[in-house]
Protein backbone atom coordinates (compact mmCIF):
# COMPACT_ATOMS: atom_id res chain seq x y z
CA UNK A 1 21.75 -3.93 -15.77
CA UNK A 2 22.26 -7.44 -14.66
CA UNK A 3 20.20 -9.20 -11.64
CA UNK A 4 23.22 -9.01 -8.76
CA UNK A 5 23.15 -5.00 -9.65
CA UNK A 6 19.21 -4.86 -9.65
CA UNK A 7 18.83 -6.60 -6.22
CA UNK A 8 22.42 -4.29 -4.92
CA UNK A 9 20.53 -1.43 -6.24
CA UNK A 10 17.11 -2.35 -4.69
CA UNK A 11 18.76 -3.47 -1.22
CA UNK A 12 20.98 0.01 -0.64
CA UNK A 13 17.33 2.31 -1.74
CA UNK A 14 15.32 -0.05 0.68
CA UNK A 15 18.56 1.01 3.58
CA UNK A 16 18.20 4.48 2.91
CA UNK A 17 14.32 4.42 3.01
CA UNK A 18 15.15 2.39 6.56
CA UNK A 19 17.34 4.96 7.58
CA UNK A 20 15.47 7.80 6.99
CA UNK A 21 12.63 6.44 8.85
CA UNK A 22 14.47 5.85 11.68
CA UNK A 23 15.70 9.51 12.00
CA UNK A 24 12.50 10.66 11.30
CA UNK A 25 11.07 8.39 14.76
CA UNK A 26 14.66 10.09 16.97
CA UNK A 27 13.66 13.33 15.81
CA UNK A 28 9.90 13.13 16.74
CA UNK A 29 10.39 11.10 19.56
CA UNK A 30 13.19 13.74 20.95
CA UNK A 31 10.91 16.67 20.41
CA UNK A 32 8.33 14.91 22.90
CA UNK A 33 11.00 14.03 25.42
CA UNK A 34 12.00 18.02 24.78
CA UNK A 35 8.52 19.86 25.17
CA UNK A 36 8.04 17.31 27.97
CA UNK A 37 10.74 17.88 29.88
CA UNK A 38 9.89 21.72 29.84
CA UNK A 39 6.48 20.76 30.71
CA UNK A 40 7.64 19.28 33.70
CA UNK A 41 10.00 22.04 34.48
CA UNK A 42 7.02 24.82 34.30
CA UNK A 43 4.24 22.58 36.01
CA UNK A 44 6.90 22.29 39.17
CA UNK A 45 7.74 25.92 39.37
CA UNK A 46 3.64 26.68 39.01
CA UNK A 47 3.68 24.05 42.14
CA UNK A 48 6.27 25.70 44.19
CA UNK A 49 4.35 29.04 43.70
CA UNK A 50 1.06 27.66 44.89
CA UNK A 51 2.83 26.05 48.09
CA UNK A 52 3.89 29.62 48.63
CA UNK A 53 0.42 31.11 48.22
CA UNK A 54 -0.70 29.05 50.14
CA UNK A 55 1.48 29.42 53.15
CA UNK A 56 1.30 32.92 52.93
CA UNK A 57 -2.73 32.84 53.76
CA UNK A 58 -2.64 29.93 55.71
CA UNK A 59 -1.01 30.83 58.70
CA UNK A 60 -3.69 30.18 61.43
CA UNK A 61 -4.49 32.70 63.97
CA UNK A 62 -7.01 33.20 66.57
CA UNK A 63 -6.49 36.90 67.67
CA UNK A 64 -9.63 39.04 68.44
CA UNK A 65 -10.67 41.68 66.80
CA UNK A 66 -8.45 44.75 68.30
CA UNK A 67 -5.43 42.50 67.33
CA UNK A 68 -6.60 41.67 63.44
CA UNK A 69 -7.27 45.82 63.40
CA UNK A 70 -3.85 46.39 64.03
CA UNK A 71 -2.28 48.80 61.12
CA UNK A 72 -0.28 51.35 61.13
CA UNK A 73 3.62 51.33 62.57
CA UNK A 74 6.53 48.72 62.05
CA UNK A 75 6.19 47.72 65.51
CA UNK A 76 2.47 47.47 65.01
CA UNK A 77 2.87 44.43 62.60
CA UNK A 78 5.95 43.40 64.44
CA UNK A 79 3.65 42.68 67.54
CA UNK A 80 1.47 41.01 65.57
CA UNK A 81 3.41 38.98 63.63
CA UNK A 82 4.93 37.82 67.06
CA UNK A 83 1.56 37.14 68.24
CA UNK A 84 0.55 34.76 65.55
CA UNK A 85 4.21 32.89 66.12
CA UNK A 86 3.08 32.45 69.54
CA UNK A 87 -0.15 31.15 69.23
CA UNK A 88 1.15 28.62 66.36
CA UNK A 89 3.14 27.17 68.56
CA UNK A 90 0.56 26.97 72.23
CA UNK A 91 -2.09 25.20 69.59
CA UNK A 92 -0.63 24.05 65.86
CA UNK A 93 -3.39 24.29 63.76
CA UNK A 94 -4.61 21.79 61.80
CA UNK A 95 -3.80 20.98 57.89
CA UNK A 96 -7.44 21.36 56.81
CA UNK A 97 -7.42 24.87 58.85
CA UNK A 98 -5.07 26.57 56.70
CA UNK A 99 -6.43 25.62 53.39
CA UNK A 100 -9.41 26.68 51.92
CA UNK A 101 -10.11 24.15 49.39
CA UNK A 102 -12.05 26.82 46.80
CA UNK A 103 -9.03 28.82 46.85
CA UNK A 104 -6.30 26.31 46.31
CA UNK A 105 -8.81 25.12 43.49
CA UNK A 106 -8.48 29.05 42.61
CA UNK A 107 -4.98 29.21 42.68
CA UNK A 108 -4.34 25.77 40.55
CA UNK A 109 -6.57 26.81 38.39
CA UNK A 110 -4.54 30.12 37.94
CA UNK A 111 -1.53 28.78 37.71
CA UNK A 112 -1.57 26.78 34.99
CA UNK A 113 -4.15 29.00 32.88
CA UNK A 114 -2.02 28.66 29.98
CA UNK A 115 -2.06 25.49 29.53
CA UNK A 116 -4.35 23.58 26.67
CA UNK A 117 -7.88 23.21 28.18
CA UNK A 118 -7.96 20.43 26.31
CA UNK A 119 -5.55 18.36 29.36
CA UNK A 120 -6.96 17.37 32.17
CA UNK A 121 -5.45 17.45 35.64
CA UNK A 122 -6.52 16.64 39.22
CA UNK A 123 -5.16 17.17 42.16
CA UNK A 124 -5.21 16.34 45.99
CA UNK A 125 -3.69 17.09 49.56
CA UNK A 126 -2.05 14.71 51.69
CA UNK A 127 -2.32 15.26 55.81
CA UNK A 128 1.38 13.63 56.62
CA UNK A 129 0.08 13.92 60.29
CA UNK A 130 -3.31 12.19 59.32
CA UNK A 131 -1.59 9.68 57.12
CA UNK A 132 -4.91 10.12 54.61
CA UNK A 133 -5.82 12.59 51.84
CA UNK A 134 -8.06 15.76 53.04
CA UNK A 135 -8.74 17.32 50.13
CA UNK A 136 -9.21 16.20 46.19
CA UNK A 137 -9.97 18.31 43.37
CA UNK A 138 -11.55 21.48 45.70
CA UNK A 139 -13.39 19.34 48.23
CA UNK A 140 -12.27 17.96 51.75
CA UNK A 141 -12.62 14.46 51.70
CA UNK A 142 -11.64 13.53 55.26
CA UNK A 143 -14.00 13.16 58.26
CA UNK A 144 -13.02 15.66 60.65
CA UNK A 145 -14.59 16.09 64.61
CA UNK A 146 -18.19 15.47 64.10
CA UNK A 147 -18.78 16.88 60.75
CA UNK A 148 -18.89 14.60 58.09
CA UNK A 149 -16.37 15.52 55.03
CA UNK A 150 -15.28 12.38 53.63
CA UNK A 151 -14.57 8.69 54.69
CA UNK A 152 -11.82 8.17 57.16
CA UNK A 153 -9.58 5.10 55.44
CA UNK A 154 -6.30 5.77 55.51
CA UNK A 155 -4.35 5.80 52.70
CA UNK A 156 -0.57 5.20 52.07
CA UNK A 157 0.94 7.66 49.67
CA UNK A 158 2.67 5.05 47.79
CA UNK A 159 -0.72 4.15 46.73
CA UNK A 160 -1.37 7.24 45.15
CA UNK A 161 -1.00 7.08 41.20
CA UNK A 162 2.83 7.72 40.01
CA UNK A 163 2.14 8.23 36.73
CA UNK A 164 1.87 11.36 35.33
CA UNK A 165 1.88 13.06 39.18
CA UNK A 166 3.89 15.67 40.50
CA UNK A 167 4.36 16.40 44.27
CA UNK A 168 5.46 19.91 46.43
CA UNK A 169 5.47 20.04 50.40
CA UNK A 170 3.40 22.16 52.09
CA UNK A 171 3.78 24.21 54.94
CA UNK A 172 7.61 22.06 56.18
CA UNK A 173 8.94 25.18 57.66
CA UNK A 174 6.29 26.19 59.65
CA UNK A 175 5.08 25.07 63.17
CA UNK A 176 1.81 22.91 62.29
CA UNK A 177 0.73 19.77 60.34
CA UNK A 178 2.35 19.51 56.73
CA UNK A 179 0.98 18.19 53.99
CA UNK A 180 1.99 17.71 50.28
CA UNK A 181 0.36 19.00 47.36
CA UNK A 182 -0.23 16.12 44.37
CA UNK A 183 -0.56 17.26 40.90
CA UNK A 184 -1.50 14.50 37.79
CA UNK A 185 -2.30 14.75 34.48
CA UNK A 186 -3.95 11.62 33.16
CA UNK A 187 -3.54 12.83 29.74
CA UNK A 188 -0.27 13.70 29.57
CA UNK A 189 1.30 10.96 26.87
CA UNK A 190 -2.23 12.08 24.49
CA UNK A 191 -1.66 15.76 24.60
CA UNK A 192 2.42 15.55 24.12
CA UNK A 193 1.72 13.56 20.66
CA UNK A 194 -1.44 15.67 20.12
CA UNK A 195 1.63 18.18 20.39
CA UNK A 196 3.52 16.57 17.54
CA UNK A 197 1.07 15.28 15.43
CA UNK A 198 1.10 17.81 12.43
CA UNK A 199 4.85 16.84 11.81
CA UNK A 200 4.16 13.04 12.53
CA UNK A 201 1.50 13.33 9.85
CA UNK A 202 3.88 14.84 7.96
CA UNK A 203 6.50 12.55 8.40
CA UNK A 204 4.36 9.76 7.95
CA UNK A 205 2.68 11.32 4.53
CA UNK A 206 6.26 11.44 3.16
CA UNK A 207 7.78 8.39 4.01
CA UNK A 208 4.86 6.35 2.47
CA UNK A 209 5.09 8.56 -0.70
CA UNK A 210 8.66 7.83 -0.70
CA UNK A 211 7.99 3.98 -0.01
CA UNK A 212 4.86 4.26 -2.82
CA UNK A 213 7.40 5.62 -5.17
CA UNK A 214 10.26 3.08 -4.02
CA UNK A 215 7.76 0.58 -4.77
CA UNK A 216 6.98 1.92 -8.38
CA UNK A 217 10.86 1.84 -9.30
CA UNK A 218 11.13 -1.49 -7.62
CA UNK A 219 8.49 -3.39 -10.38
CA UNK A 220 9.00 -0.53 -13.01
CA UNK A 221 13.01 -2.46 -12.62
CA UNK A 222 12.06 -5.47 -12.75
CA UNK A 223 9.23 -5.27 -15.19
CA UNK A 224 12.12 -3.31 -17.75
CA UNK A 225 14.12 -6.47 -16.70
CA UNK A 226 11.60 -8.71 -18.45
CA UNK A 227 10.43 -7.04 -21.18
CA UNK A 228 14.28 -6.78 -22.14
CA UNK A 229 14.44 -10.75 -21.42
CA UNK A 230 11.57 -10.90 -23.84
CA UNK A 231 12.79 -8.43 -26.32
CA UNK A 232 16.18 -10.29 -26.64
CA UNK A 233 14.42 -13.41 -27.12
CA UNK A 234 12.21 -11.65 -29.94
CA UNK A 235 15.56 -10.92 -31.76
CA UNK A 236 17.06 -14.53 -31.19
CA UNK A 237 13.65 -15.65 -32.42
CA UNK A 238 13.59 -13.15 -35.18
CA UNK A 239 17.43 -14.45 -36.00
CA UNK A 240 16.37 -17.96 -36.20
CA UNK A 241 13.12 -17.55 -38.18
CA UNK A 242 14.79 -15.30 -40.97
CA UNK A 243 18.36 -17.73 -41.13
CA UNK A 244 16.41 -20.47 -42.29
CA UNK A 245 14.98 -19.22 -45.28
CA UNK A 246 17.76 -16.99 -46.49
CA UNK A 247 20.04 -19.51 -45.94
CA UNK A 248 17.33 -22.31 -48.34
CA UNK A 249 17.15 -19.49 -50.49
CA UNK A 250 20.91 -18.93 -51.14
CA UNK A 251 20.92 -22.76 -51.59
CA UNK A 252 18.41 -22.33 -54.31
CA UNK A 253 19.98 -19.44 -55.86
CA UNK A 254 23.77 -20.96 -56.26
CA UNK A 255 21.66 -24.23 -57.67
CA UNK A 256 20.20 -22.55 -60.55
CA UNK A 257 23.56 -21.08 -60.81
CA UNK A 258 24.91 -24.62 -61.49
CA UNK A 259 25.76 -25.74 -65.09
CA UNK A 260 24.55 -28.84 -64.41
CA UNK A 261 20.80 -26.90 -63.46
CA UNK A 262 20.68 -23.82 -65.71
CA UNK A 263 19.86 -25.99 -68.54
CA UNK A 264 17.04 -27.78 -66.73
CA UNK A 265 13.44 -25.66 -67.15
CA UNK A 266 12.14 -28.19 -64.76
CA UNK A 267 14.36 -27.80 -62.11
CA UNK A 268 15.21 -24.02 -62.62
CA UNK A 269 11.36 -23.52 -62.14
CA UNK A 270 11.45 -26.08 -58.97
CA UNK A 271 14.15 -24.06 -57.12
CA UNK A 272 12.21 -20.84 -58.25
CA UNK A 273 8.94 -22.11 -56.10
CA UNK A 274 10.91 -22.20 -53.36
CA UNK A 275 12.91 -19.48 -53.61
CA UNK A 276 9.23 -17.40 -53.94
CA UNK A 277 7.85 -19.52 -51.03
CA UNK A 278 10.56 -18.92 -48.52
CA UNK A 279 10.43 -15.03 -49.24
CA UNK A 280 6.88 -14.73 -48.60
CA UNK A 281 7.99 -16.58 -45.64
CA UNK A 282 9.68 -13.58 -45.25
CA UNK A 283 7.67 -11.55 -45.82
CA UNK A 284 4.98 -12.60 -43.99
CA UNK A 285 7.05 -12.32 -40.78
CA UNK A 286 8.28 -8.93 -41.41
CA UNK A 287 4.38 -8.00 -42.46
CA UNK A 288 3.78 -8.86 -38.11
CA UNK A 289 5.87 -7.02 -36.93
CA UNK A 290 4.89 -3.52 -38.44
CA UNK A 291 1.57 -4.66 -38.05
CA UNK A 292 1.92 -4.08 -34.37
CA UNK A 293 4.26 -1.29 -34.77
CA UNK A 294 0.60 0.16 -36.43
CA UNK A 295 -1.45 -1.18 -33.56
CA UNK A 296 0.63 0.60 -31.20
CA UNK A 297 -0.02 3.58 -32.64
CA UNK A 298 -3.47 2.85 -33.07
CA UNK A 299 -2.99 3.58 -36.96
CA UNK A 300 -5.08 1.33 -38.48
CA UNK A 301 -8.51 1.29 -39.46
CA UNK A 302 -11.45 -1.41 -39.05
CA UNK A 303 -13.83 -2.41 -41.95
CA UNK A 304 -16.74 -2.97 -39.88
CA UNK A 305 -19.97 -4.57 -40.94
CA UNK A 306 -22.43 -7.23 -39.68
CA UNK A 307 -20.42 -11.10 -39.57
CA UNK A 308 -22.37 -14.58 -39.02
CA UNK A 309 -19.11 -15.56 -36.18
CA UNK A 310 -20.08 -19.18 -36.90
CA UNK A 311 -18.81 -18.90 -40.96
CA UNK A 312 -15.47 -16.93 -40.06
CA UNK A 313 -14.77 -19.84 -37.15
CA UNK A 314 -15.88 -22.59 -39.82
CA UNK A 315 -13.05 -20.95 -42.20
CA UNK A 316 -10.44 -20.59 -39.65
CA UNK A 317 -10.93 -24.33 -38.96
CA UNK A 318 -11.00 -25.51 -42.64
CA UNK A 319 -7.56 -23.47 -42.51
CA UNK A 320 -5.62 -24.97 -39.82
CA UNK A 321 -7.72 -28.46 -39.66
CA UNK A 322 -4.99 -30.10 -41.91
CA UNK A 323 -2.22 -29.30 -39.49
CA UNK A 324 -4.01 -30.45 -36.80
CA UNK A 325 -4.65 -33.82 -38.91
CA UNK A 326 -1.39 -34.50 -39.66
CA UNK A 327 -0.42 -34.81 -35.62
CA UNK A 328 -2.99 -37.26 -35.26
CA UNK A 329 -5.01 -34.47 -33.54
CA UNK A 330 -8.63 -33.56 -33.41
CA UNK A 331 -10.23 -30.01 -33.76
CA UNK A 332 -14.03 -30.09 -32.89
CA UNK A 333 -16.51 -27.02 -32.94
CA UNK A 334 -19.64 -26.50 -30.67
CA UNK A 335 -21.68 -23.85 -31.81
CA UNK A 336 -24.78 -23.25 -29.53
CA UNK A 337 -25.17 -19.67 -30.12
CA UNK A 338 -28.38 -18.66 -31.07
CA UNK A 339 -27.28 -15.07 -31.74
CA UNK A 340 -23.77 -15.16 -33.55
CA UNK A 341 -23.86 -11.83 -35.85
CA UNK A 342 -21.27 -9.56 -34.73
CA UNK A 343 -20.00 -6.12 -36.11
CA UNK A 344 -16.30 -6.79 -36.73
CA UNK A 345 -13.99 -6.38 -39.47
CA UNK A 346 -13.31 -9.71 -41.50
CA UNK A 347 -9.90 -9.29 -41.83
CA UNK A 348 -9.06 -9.09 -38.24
CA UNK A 349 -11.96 -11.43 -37.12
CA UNK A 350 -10.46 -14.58 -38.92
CA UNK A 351 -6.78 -13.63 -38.12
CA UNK A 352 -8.24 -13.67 -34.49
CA UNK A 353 -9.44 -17.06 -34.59
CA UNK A 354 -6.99 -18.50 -36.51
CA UNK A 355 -4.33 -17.22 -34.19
CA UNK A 356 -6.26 -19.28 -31.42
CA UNK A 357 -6.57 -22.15 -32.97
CA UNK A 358 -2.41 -21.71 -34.41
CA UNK A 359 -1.70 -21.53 -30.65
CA UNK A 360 -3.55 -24.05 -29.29
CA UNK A 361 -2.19 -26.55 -31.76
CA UNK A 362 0.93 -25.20 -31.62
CA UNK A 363 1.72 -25.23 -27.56
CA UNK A 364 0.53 -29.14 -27.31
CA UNK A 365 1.73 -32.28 -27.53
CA UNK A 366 1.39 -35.30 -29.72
CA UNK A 367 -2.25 -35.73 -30.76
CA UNK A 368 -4.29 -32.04 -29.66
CA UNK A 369 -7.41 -32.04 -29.06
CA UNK A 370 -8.75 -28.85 -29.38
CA UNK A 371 -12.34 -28.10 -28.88
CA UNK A 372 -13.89 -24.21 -30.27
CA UNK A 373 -17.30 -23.67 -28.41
CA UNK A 374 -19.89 -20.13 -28.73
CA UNK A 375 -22.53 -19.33 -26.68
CA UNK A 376 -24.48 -16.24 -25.90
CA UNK A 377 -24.26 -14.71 -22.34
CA UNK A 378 -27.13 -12.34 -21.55
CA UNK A 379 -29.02 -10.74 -24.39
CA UNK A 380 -25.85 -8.55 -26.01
CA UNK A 381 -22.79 -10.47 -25.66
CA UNK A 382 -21.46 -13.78 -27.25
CA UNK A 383 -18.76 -15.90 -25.87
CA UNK A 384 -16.10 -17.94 -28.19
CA UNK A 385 -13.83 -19.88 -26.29
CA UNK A 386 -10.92 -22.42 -27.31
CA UNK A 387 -10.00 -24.72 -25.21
CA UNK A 388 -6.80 -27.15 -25.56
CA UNK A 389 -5.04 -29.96 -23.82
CA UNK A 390 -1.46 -28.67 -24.03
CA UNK A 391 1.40 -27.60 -22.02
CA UNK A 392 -0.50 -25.17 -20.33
CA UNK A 393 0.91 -22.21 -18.05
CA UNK A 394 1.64 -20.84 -14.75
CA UNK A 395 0.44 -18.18 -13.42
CA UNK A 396 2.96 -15.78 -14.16
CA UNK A 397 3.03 -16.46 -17.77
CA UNK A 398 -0.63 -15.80 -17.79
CA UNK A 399 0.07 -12.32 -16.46
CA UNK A 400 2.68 -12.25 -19.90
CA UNK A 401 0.41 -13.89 -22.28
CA UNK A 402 -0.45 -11.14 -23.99
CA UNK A 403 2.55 -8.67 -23.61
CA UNK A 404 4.47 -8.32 -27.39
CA UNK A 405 7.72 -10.70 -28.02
CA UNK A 406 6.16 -12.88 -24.63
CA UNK A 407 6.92 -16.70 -25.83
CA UNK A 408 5.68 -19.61 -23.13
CA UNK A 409 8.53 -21.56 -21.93
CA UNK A 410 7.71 -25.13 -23.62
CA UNK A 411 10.54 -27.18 -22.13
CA UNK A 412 10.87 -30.12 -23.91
CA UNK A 413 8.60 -28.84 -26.79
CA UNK A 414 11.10 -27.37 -29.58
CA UNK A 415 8.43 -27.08 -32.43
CA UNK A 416 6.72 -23.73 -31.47
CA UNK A 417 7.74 -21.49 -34.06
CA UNK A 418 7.08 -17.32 -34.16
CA UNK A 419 8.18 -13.74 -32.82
CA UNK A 420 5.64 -14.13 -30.01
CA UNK A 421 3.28 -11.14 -31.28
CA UNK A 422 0.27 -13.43 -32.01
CA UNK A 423 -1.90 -13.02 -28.62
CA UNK A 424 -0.90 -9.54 -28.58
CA UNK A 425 -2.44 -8.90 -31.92
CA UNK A 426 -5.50 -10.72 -30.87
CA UNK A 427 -5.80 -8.62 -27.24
CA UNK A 428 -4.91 -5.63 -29.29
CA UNK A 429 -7.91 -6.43 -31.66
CA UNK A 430 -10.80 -7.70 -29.35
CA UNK A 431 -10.45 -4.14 -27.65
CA UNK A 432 -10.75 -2.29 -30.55
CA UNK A 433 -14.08 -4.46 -31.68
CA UNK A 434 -15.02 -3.53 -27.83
CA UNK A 435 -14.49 -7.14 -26.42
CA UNK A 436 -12.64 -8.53 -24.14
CA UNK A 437 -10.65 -11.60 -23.18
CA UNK A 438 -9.27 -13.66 -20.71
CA UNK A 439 -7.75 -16.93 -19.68
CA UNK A 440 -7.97 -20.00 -17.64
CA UNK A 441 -5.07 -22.09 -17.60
CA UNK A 442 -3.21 -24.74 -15.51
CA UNK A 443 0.58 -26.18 -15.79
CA UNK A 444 0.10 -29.10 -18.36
CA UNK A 445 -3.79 -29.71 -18.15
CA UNK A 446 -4.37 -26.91 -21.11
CA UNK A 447 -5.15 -23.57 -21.36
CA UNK A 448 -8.95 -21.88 -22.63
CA UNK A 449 -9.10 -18.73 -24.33
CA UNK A 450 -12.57 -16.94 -23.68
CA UNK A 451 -13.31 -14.00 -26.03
CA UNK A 452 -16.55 -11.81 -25.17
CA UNK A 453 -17.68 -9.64 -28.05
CA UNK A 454 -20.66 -7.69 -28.02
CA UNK A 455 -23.36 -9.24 -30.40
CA UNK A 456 -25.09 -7.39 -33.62
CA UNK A 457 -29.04 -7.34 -34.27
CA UNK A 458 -29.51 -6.41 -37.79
């Protein structure tokens, strides 16, 4: 897959993710709008049947006793009802006469019984006549004659909170003061998301599993992407380091083949040194590769006994010291451990080093300098770092360094030579002598190995 269909790929999952966050919100956020809009529906209907109830007990009248006995006929309670008509209209009672403030408590309270006890309301009576409030959550709160209910400011109702309120006249048809009935529920916005919140959890769980999951595929991609950048280098590295010496050792071969060489012991046996050297060239090569084809399958097996570190490191350097010589460089050790036994195997112990020391020399310039230094840190561990003055790297390549067929970029540098498996052999191999190792590195001021292995006390 190349990069335009990658980032096409990436952009039209990261639309659909968009998208179907976006119809999650309308949906939610409808189903509010929804179960509030019947909310408001039910609270007004509860209102208009209070206002009723309260009508229907509130009409004021002053009769004496023979008249309140009155029972019996139709023309009984006709005569009665007249009477109170009458007497509504010679003296209108007042607003704070018809209603009892316990039982309009009572009958709120009623009225809305089924809903969550977890909302709170409140609730107050407007005088229009009085231009103030009278009575607020069951209590009069108006000063009246001479006795003392409440203070007398007046208040206008377009003071009175809007939000959340909800209004119903009282008593407009009847001789009298009027009044209006104001309903609010401070919680309202709290208890219609409390409402929705399972599904919004919901919603929210599986969008950000979906993103967690669009963000896997996104560097899973991209991380394929590289290794396949790397992997095709591997094989144009792989192409390049096995061309050379089958193509020196078909030279050699059609050489001997001359007439002019056949009969020449001296030279026959020249061209047969390098045909030999050039296949264990080879050889060698091919010997890497399946050598991590066994470390990834973890089939190999470690030789392990007790190793001075400080006479493998002095043979790795008598190894590579001439190569290091011959650019004019210098390779210098610093050995201050005190306690440099380790438990290792040989074999892999020296190809560890020497693969350091290989890449140091082999990723700088003109002249390395290349310093090996050991130390102990705490009681059980000793540190072997190499440190060089190369090319260095950035920090992505460090997070590379030790991934198989990886290879540095080296710019100008054409001389670095391999299949790019060496600091994966040498991760692969400090974790299975239970070490570890990291890295410090800047663009062209060097790079430092640091291995940490645990030490052996005989």
């Amino acid at each position: 897959m190349n990069q335009r269909a990658i980032y096409l790929t990436v952009g039209l999952m990261a639309i659909a993710l968009l998208g179907t966050a976006i119809i999650q919100w309308y949906w939610i956020n409808w189903s509010v709008q929804l179960k509030e809009e019947q909310f408001e529906k039910a609270i007004k209907e509860s209102l208009k049947r209070v206002a009723a109830r309260i009508e229907d007990n509130g009409d004021y009248l002053n009769l004496s006793e023979q008249y309140i006995a009155l029972k019996g006929s139709w023309e009984q309670q006709k005569e009665l009802e007249e009477m109170k008509d009458r007497l509504n209209r010679i003296n209108p009672p007042s607003l704070d006469k018809r209603i009892d403030p316990k039982n309009l408590d009572f009958l709120i309270k009623e009225e809305l019984k089924d809903i969550d006890h977890s909302m709170k309301f409140s609730y107050s009576v407007f005088d229009l006549k009085m231009k103030s409030y009278i009575i607020h959550n069951g209590n009069f709160v108006v000063t009246l004659g001479e006795n003392e209910k409440s203070s007398a400011a007046e208040i206008d109702p377009a003071q009175f909170p809007k939000e959340s309120t909800y209004e119903v006249e009282l008593f407009n048809s009847i001789v009298g003061s009027s009044g209006i009935l104001k309903l609010s529920f401070p919680t309202k916005q709290k208890w219609l998301w409390k409402s929705v919140w399972p599904i919004l959890s919901l919603s929210i769980l599986l969008i950000s599993l979906i993103l967690a999951c669009f963000s896997y595929v996104i560097y899973v991609v991209f991380r394929q992407k590289k290794l396949s950048e790397i992997k095709n280098d591997f094989v144009n590295n792989m192409t390049h380091e096995f061309k050379t010496p089958i193509a020196t050792i078909s030279l050699a071969s059609d050489s001997i083949m001359s007439p002019m060489i056949i009969n020449s012991p001296d030279k026959i046996k020249r061209f047969a040194d390098i045909i030999k050297q050039e296949n264990r060239r080879m050889l060698s090569q091919v010997e890497k590769v399946l050598q991590m084809a066994l470390l990834d399958k973890h089939d190999f097996q470690l030789s392990l006994r007790s190793l001075d570190v400080h006479e493998i490191i002095q043979q790795a350097v008598n190894n590579i010291n001439l190569q290091v010589t011959q650019r004019h460089g210098t390779l210098e050790m610093e050995l201050k451990a005190t306690q440099s036994n380790v438990y290792a195997d040989q074999t892999h112990l020296t190809n560890i080093i020497y693969n350091l020391l290989d890449n140091a020399n082999k990723y700088s310039p003109e002249s390395p300098k290349i310093v090996i230094r050991t130390r102990n840190t705490g009681t059980m561990n000793l540190e072997i770092s190499v440190q060089d003055s190369g090319i260095g790297m950035t920090k992505e390549s460090q997070k590379l360094i030790f991934e198989k067929f990886y290879r540095v970029p080296t710019g100008n540098l054409h001389n670095v030579k391999g299949f790019g498996l060496g600091l994966s052999y040498v991760k692969a191999m400090v974790h299975a002598h239970n070490g570890k190792i990291r890295i410090i590195s800047e663009l062209n001021h060097g790079s430092t190995f640091i291995l940490d292995l645990p030490i052996h006390i005989s």
